[in-house]
Protein backbone atom coordinates (compact mmCIF):
# COMPACT_ATOMS: atom_id res chain seq x y z
CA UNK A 1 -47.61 48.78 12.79
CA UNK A 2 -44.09 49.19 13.47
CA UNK A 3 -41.28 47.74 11.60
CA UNK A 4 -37.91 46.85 12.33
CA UNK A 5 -35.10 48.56 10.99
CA UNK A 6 -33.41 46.97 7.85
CA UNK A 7 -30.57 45.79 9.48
CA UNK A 8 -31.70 44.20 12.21
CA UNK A 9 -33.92 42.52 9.86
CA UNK A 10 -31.20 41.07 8.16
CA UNK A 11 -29.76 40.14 11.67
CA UNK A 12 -33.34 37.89 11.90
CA UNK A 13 -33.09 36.29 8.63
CA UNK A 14 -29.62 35.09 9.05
CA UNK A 15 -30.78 33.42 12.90
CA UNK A 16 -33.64 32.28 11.01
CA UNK A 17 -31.75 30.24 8.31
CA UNK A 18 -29.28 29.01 11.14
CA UNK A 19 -31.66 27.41 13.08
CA UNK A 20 -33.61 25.71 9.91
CA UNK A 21 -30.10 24.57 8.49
CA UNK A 22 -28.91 23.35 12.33
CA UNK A 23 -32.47 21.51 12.24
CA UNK A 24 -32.32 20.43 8.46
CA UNK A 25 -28.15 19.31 8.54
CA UNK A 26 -27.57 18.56 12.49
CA UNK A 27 -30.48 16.91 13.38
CA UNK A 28 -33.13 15.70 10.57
CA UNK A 29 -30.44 14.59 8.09
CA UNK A 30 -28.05 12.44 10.56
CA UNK A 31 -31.01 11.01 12.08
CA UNK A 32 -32.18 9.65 8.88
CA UNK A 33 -28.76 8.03 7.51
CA UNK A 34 -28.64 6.53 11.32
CA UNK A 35 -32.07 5.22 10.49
CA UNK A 36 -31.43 4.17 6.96
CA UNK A 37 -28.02 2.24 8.40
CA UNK A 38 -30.29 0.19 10.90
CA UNK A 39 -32.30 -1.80 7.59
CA UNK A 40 -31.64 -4.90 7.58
CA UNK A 41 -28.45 -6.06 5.35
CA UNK A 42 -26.93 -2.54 6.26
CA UNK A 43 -26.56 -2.71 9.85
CA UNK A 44 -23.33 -5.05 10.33
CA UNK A 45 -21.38 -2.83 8.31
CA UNK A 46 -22.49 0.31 9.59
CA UNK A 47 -21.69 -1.17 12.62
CA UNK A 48 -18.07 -1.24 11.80
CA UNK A 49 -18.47 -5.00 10.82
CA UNK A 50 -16.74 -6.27 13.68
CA UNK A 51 -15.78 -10.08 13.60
CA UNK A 52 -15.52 -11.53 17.23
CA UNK A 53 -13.81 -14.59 18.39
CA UNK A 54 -14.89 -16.19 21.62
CA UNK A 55 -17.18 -13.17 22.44
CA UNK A 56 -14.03 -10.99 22.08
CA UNK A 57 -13.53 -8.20 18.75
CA UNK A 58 -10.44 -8.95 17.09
CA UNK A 59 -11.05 -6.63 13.99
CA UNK A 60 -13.21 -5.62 11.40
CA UNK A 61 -14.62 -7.11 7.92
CA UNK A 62 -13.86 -4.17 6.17
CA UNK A 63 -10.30 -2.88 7.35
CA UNK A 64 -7.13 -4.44 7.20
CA UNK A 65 -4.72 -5.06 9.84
CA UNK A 66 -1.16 -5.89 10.85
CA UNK A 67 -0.13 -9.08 11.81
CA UNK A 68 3.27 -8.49 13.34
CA UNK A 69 5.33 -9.03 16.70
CA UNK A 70 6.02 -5.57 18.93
CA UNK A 71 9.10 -4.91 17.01
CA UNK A 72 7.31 -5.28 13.30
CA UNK A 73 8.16 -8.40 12.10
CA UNK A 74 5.53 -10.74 10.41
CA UNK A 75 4.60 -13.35 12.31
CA UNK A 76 5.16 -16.56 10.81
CA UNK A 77 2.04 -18.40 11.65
CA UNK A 78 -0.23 -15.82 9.85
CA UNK A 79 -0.91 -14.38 6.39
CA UNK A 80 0.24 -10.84 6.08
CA UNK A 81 -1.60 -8.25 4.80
CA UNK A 82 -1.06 -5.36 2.30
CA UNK A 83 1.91 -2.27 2.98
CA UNK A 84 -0.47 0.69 4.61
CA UNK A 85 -0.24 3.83 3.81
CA UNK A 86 -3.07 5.31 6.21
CA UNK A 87 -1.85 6.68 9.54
CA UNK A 88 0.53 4.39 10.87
CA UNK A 89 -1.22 1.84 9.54
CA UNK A 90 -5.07 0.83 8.68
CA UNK A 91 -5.92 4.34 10.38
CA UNK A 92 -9.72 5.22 9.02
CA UNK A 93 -8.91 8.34 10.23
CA UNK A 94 -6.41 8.90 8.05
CA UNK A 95 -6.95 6.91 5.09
CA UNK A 96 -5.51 7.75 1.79
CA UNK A 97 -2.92 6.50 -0.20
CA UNK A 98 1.18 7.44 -0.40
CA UNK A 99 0.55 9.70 -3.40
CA UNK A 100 3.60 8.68 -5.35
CA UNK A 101 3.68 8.07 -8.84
CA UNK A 102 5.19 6.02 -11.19
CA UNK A 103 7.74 8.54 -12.10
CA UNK A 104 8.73 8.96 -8.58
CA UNK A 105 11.96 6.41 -9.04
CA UNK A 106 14.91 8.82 -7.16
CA UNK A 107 15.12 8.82 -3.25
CA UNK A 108 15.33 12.10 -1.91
CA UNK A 109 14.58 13.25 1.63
CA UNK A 110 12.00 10.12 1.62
CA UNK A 111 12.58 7.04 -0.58
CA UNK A 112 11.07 7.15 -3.98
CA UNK A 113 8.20 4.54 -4.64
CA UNK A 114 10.67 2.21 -6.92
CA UNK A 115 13.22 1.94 -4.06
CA UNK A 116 9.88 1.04 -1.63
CA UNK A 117 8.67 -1.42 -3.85
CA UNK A 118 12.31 -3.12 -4.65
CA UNK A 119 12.58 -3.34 -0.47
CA UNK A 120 9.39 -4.74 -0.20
CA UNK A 121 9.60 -7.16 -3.08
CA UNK A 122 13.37 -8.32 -1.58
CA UNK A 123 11.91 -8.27 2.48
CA UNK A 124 8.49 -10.67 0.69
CA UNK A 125 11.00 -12.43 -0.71
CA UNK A 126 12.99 -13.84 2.26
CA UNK A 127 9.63 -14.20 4.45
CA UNK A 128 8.71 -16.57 1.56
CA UNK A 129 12.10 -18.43 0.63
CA UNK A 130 11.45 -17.10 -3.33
CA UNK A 131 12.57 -14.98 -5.62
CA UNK A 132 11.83 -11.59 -4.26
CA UNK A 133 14.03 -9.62 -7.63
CA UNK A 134 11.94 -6.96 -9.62
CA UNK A 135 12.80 -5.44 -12.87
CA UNK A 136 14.70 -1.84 -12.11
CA UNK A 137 15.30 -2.63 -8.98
CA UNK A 138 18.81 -3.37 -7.39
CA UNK A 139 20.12 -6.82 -5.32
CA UNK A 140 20.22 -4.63 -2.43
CA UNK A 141 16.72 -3.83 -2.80
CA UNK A 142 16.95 -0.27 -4.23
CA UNK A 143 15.91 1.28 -7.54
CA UNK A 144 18.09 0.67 -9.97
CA UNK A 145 18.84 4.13 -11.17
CA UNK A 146 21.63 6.35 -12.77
CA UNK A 147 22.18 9.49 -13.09
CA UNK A 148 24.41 10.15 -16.43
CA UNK A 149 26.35 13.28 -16.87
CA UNK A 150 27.65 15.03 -19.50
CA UNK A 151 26.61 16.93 -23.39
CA UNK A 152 23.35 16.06 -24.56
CA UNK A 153 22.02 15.31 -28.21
CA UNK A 154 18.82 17.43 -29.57
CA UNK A 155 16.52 13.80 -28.03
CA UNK A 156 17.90 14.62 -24.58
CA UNK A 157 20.12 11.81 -24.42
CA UNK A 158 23.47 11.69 -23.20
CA UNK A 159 26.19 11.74 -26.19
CA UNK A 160 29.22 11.94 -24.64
CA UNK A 161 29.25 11.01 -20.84
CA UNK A 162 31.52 12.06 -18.14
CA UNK A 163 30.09 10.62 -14.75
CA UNK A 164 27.51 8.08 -14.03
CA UNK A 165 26.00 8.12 -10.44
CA UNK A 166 23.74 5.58 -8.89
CA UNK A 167 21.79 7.41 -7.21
CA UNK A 168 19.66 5.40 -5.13
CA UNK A 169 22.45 3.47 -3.52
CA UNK A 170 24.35 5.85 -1.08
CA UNK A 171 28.06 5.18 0.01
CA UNK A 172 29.81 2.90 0.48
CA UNK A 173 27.38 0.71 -1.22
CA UNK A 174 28.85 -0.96 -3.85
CA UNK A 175 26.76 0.03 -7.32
CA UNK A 176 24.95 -2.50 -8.82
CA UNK A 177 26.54 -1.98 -12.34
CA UNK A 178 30.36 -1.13 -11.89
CA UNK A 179 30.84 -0.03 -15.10
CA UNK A 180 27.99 2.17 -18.28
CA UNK A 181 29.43 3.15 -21.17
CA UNK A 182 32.61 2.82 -20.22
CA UNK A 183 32.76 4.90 -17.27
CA UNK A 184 33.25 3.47 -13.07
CA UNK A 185 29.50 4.10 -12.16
CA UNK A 186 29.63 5.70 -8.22
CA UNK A 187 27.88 5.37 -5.34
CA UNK A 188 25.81 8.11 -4.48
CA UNK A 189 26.34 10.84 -1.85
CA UNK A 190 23.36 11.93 0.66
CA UNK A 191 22.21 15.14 -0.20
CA UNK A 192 24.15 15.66 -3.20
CA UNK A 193 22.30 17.50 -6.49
CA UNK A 194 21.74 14.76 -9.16
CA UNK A 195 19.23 16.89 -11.40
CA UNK A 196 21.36 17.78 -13.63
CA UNK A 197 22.40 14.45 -14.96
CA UNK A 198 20.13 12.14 -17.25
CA UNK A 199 17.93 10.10 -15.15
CA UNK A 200 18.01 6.48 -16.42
CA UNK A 201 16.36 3.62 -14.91
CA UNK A 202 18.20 0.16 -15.89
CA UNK A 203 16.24 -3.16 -16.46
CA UNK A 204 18.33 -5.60 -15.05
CA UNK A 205 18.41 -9.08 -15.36
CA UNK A 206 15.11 -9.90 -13.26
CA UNK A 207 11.76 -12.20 -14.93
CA UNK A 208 9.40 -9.98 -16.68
CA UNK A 209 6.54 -11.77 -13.97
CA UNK A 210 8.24 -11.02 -10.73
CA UNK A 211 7.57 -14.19 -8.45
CA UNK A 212 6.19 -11.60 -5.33
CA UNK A 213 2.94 -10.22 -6.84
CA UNK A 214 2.11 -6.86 -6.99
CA UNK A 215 -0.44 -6.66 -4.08
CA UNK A 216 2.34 -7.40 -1.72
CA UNK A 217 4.38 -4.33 -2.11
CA UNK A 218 2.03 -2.11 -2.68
CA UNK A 219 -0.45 -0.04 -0.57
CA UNK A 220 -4.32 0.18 -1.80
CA UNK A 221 -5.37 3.39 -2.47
CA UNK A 222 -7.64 3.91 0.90
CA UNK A 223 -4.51 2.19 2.90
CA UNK A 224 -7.32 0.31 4.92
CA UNK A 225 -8.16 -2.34 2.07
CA UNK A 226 -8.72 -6.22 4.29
CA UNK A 227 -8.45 -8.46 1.10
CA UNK A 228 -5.08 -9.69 -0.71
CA UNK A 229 -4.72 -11.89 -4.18
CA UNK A 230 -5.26 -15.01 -3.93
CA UNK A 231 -1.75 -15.33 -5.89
CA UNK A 232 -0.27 -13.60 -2.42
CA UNK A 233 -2.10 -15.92 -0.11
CA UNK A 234 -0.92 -19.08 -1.92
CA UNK A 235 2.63 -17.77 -2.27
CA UNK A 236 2.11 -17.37 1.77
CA UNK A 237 1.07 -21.03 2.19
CA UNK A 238 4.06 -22.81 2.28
CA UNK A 239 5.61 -20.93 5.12
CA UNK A 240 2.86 -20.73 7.21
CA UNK A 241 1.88 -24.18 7.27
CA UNK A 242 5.81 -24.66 7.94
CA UNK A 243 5.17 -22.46 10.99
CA UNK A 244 1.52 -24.30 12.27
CA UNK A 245 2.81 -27.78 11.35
CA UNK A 246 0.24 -28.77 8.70
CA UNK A 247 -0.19 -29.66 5.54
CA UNK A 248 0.28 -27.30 2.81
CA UNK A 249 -2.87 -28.53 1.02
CA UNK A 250 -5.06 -28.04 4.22
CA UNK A 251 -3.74 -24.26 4.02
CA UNK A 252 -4.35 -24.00 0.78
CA UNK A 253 -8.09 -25.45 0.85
CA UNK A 254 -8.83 -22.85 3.46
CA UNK A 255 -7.72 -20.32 1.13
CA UNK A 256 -9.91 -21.68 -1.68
CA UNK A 257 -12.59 -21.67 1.17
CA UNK A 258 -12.46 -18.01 1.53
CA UNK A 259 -11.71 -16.78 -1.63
CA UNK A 260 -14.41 -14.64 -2.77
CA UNK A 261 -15.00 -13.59 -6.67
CA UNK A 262 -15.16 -10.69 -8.83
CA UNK A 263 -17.76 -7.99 -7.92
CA UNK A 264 -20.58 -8.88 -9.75
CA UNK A 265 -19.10 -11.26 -11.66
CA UNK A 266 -16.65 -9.27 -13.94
CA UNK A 267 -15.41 -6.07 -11.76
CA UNK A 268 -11.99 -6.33 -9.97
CA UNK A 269 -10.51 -9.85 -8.97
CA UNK A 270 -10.78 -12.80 -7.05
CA UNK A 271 -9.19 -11.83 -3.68
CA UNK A 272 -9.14 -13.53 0.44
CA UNK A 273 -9.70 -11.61 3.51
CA UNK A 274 -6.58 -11.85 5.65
CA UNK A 275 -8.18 -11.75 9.02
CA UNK A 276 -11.08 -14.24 8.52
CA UNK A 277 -8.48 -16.72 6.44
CA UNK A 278 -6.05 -16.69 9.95
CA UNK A 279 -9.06 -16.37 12.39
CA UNK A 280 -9.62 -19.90 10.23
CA UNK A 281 -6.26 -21.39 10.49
CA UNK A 282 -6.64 -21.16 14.27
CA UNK A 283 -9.76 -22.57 14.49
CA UNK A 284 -8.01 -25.64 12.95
């Protein structure tokens, strides 16, 4: 009985575990998450959880969307929904977060996460008629940052400055302190090296408990998440029952409708999905 020669035996095996793998991976293993997706209780969601209106999808359950005009801006009559990092926005196909860190507080060739959050707080803010100031963040909506020049101590700090930069506020914006430690603080210059100055972040004069709430300057971690606070959908009431001409109370009870608890009673926080709470406001 003949044999075949060692490498082309080798050449066999290989084919061999292809085709079991392509069978095992490509066919048997999809087909049985597809079939696993189909029980009962599973299906919507595998499904994409689409929520219709009048026979027509206008989202999904489980992803967030905008709720702006062509040109970006919220539209009054509707709750907005968390900053999205994913894509250009609520992308699954691109989900992820910004990646920044709370370190990240000096604007560079992108802005720094402080200087987002300050813009967003301030933009919240305006939407909302409150008090959109954060701690370490500037009235112009920047982080509130200085670079400080000059000899060092053995703790790192500044002994004896020279020049104090704001460095998040380029020219010829007027810095948000005009004077530290006696020195004209300056405006800072686009492109310009700060890194060897003393990077301190000031405080300022804003409320420990900012009045916007975190959630609504910050992205969620996938960038698709469809749920706010219910502290952000409340702070959103007043406005949009300004915009719909109702009540403020009938907004709010539809809030307390859909507010959904903690994940299994203790994980995470109570929180409203955005689209189901405005498909609800225009169902009256």
């Amino acid at each position: 009985m003949s044999t075949l020669p060692s490498r082309l035996r080798r050449h066999v095996a290989g084919l061999r575990a292809l085709l079991v793998l392509t069978v095992v991976c490509g066919v048997a293993y999809p087909a049985a998450v597809l079939a696993v997706a189909q029980l009962p209780g599973l299906r919507h969601k595998a499904g994409g959880s689409y929520v219709t209106v009048s026979g027509r999808e206008v989202g999904s359950s489980l992803i967030g969307q905008s709720f702006t005009d062509r040109e970006g801006r919220p539209l009054r009559q509707y709750f907005q929904s968390r900053i999205s990092n994913a894509g250009d926005g609520y992308d699954p196909t691109a989900t992820g977060a910004s990646n920044l860190g709370p370190e990240d507080v000096v604007d560079g060739r992108a802005e720094s996460l402080l200087t987002r959050v300050c813009a967003a707080s301030l933009a919240v803010g305006r939407l909302e008629s409150v008090d959109g100031s954060r701690p370490f963040c500037t009235p112009d909506g920047r982080g509130a940052v200085l670079a400080v020049f000059g000899t060092r101590d053995r703790t790192g700090d500044v002994a004896h400055p020279v020049r104090v930069v704001s460095v998040n506020q380029a020219c010829p914006a007027k810095p948000f302190l005009a004077v530290y430690r006696g020195l004209r603080v300056e405006c800072g210059r686009p492109g310009a090296d700060y890194s060897a100055g003393r990077i301190v972040p000031i405080r300022g004069t804003a409320p420990a408990h900012p009045v916007v709430p975190p959630d609504a300057v910050t992205g969620s971690g996938s960038g698709l998440d469809p749920h706010i606070s219910v502290a952000w959908a409340r702070l959103q009431a007043a406005r949009v029952a300004r915009a719909r001409g109702l009540p403020v109370a009938r907004v709010l009870h539809l809030i307390d409708v859909r507010t959904t608890g903690r994940a299994l009673g203790f994980l995470g926080e109570p929180s409203v999905n955005v689209l189901e709470l405005n498909i609800a406001l225009d169902r009256g």
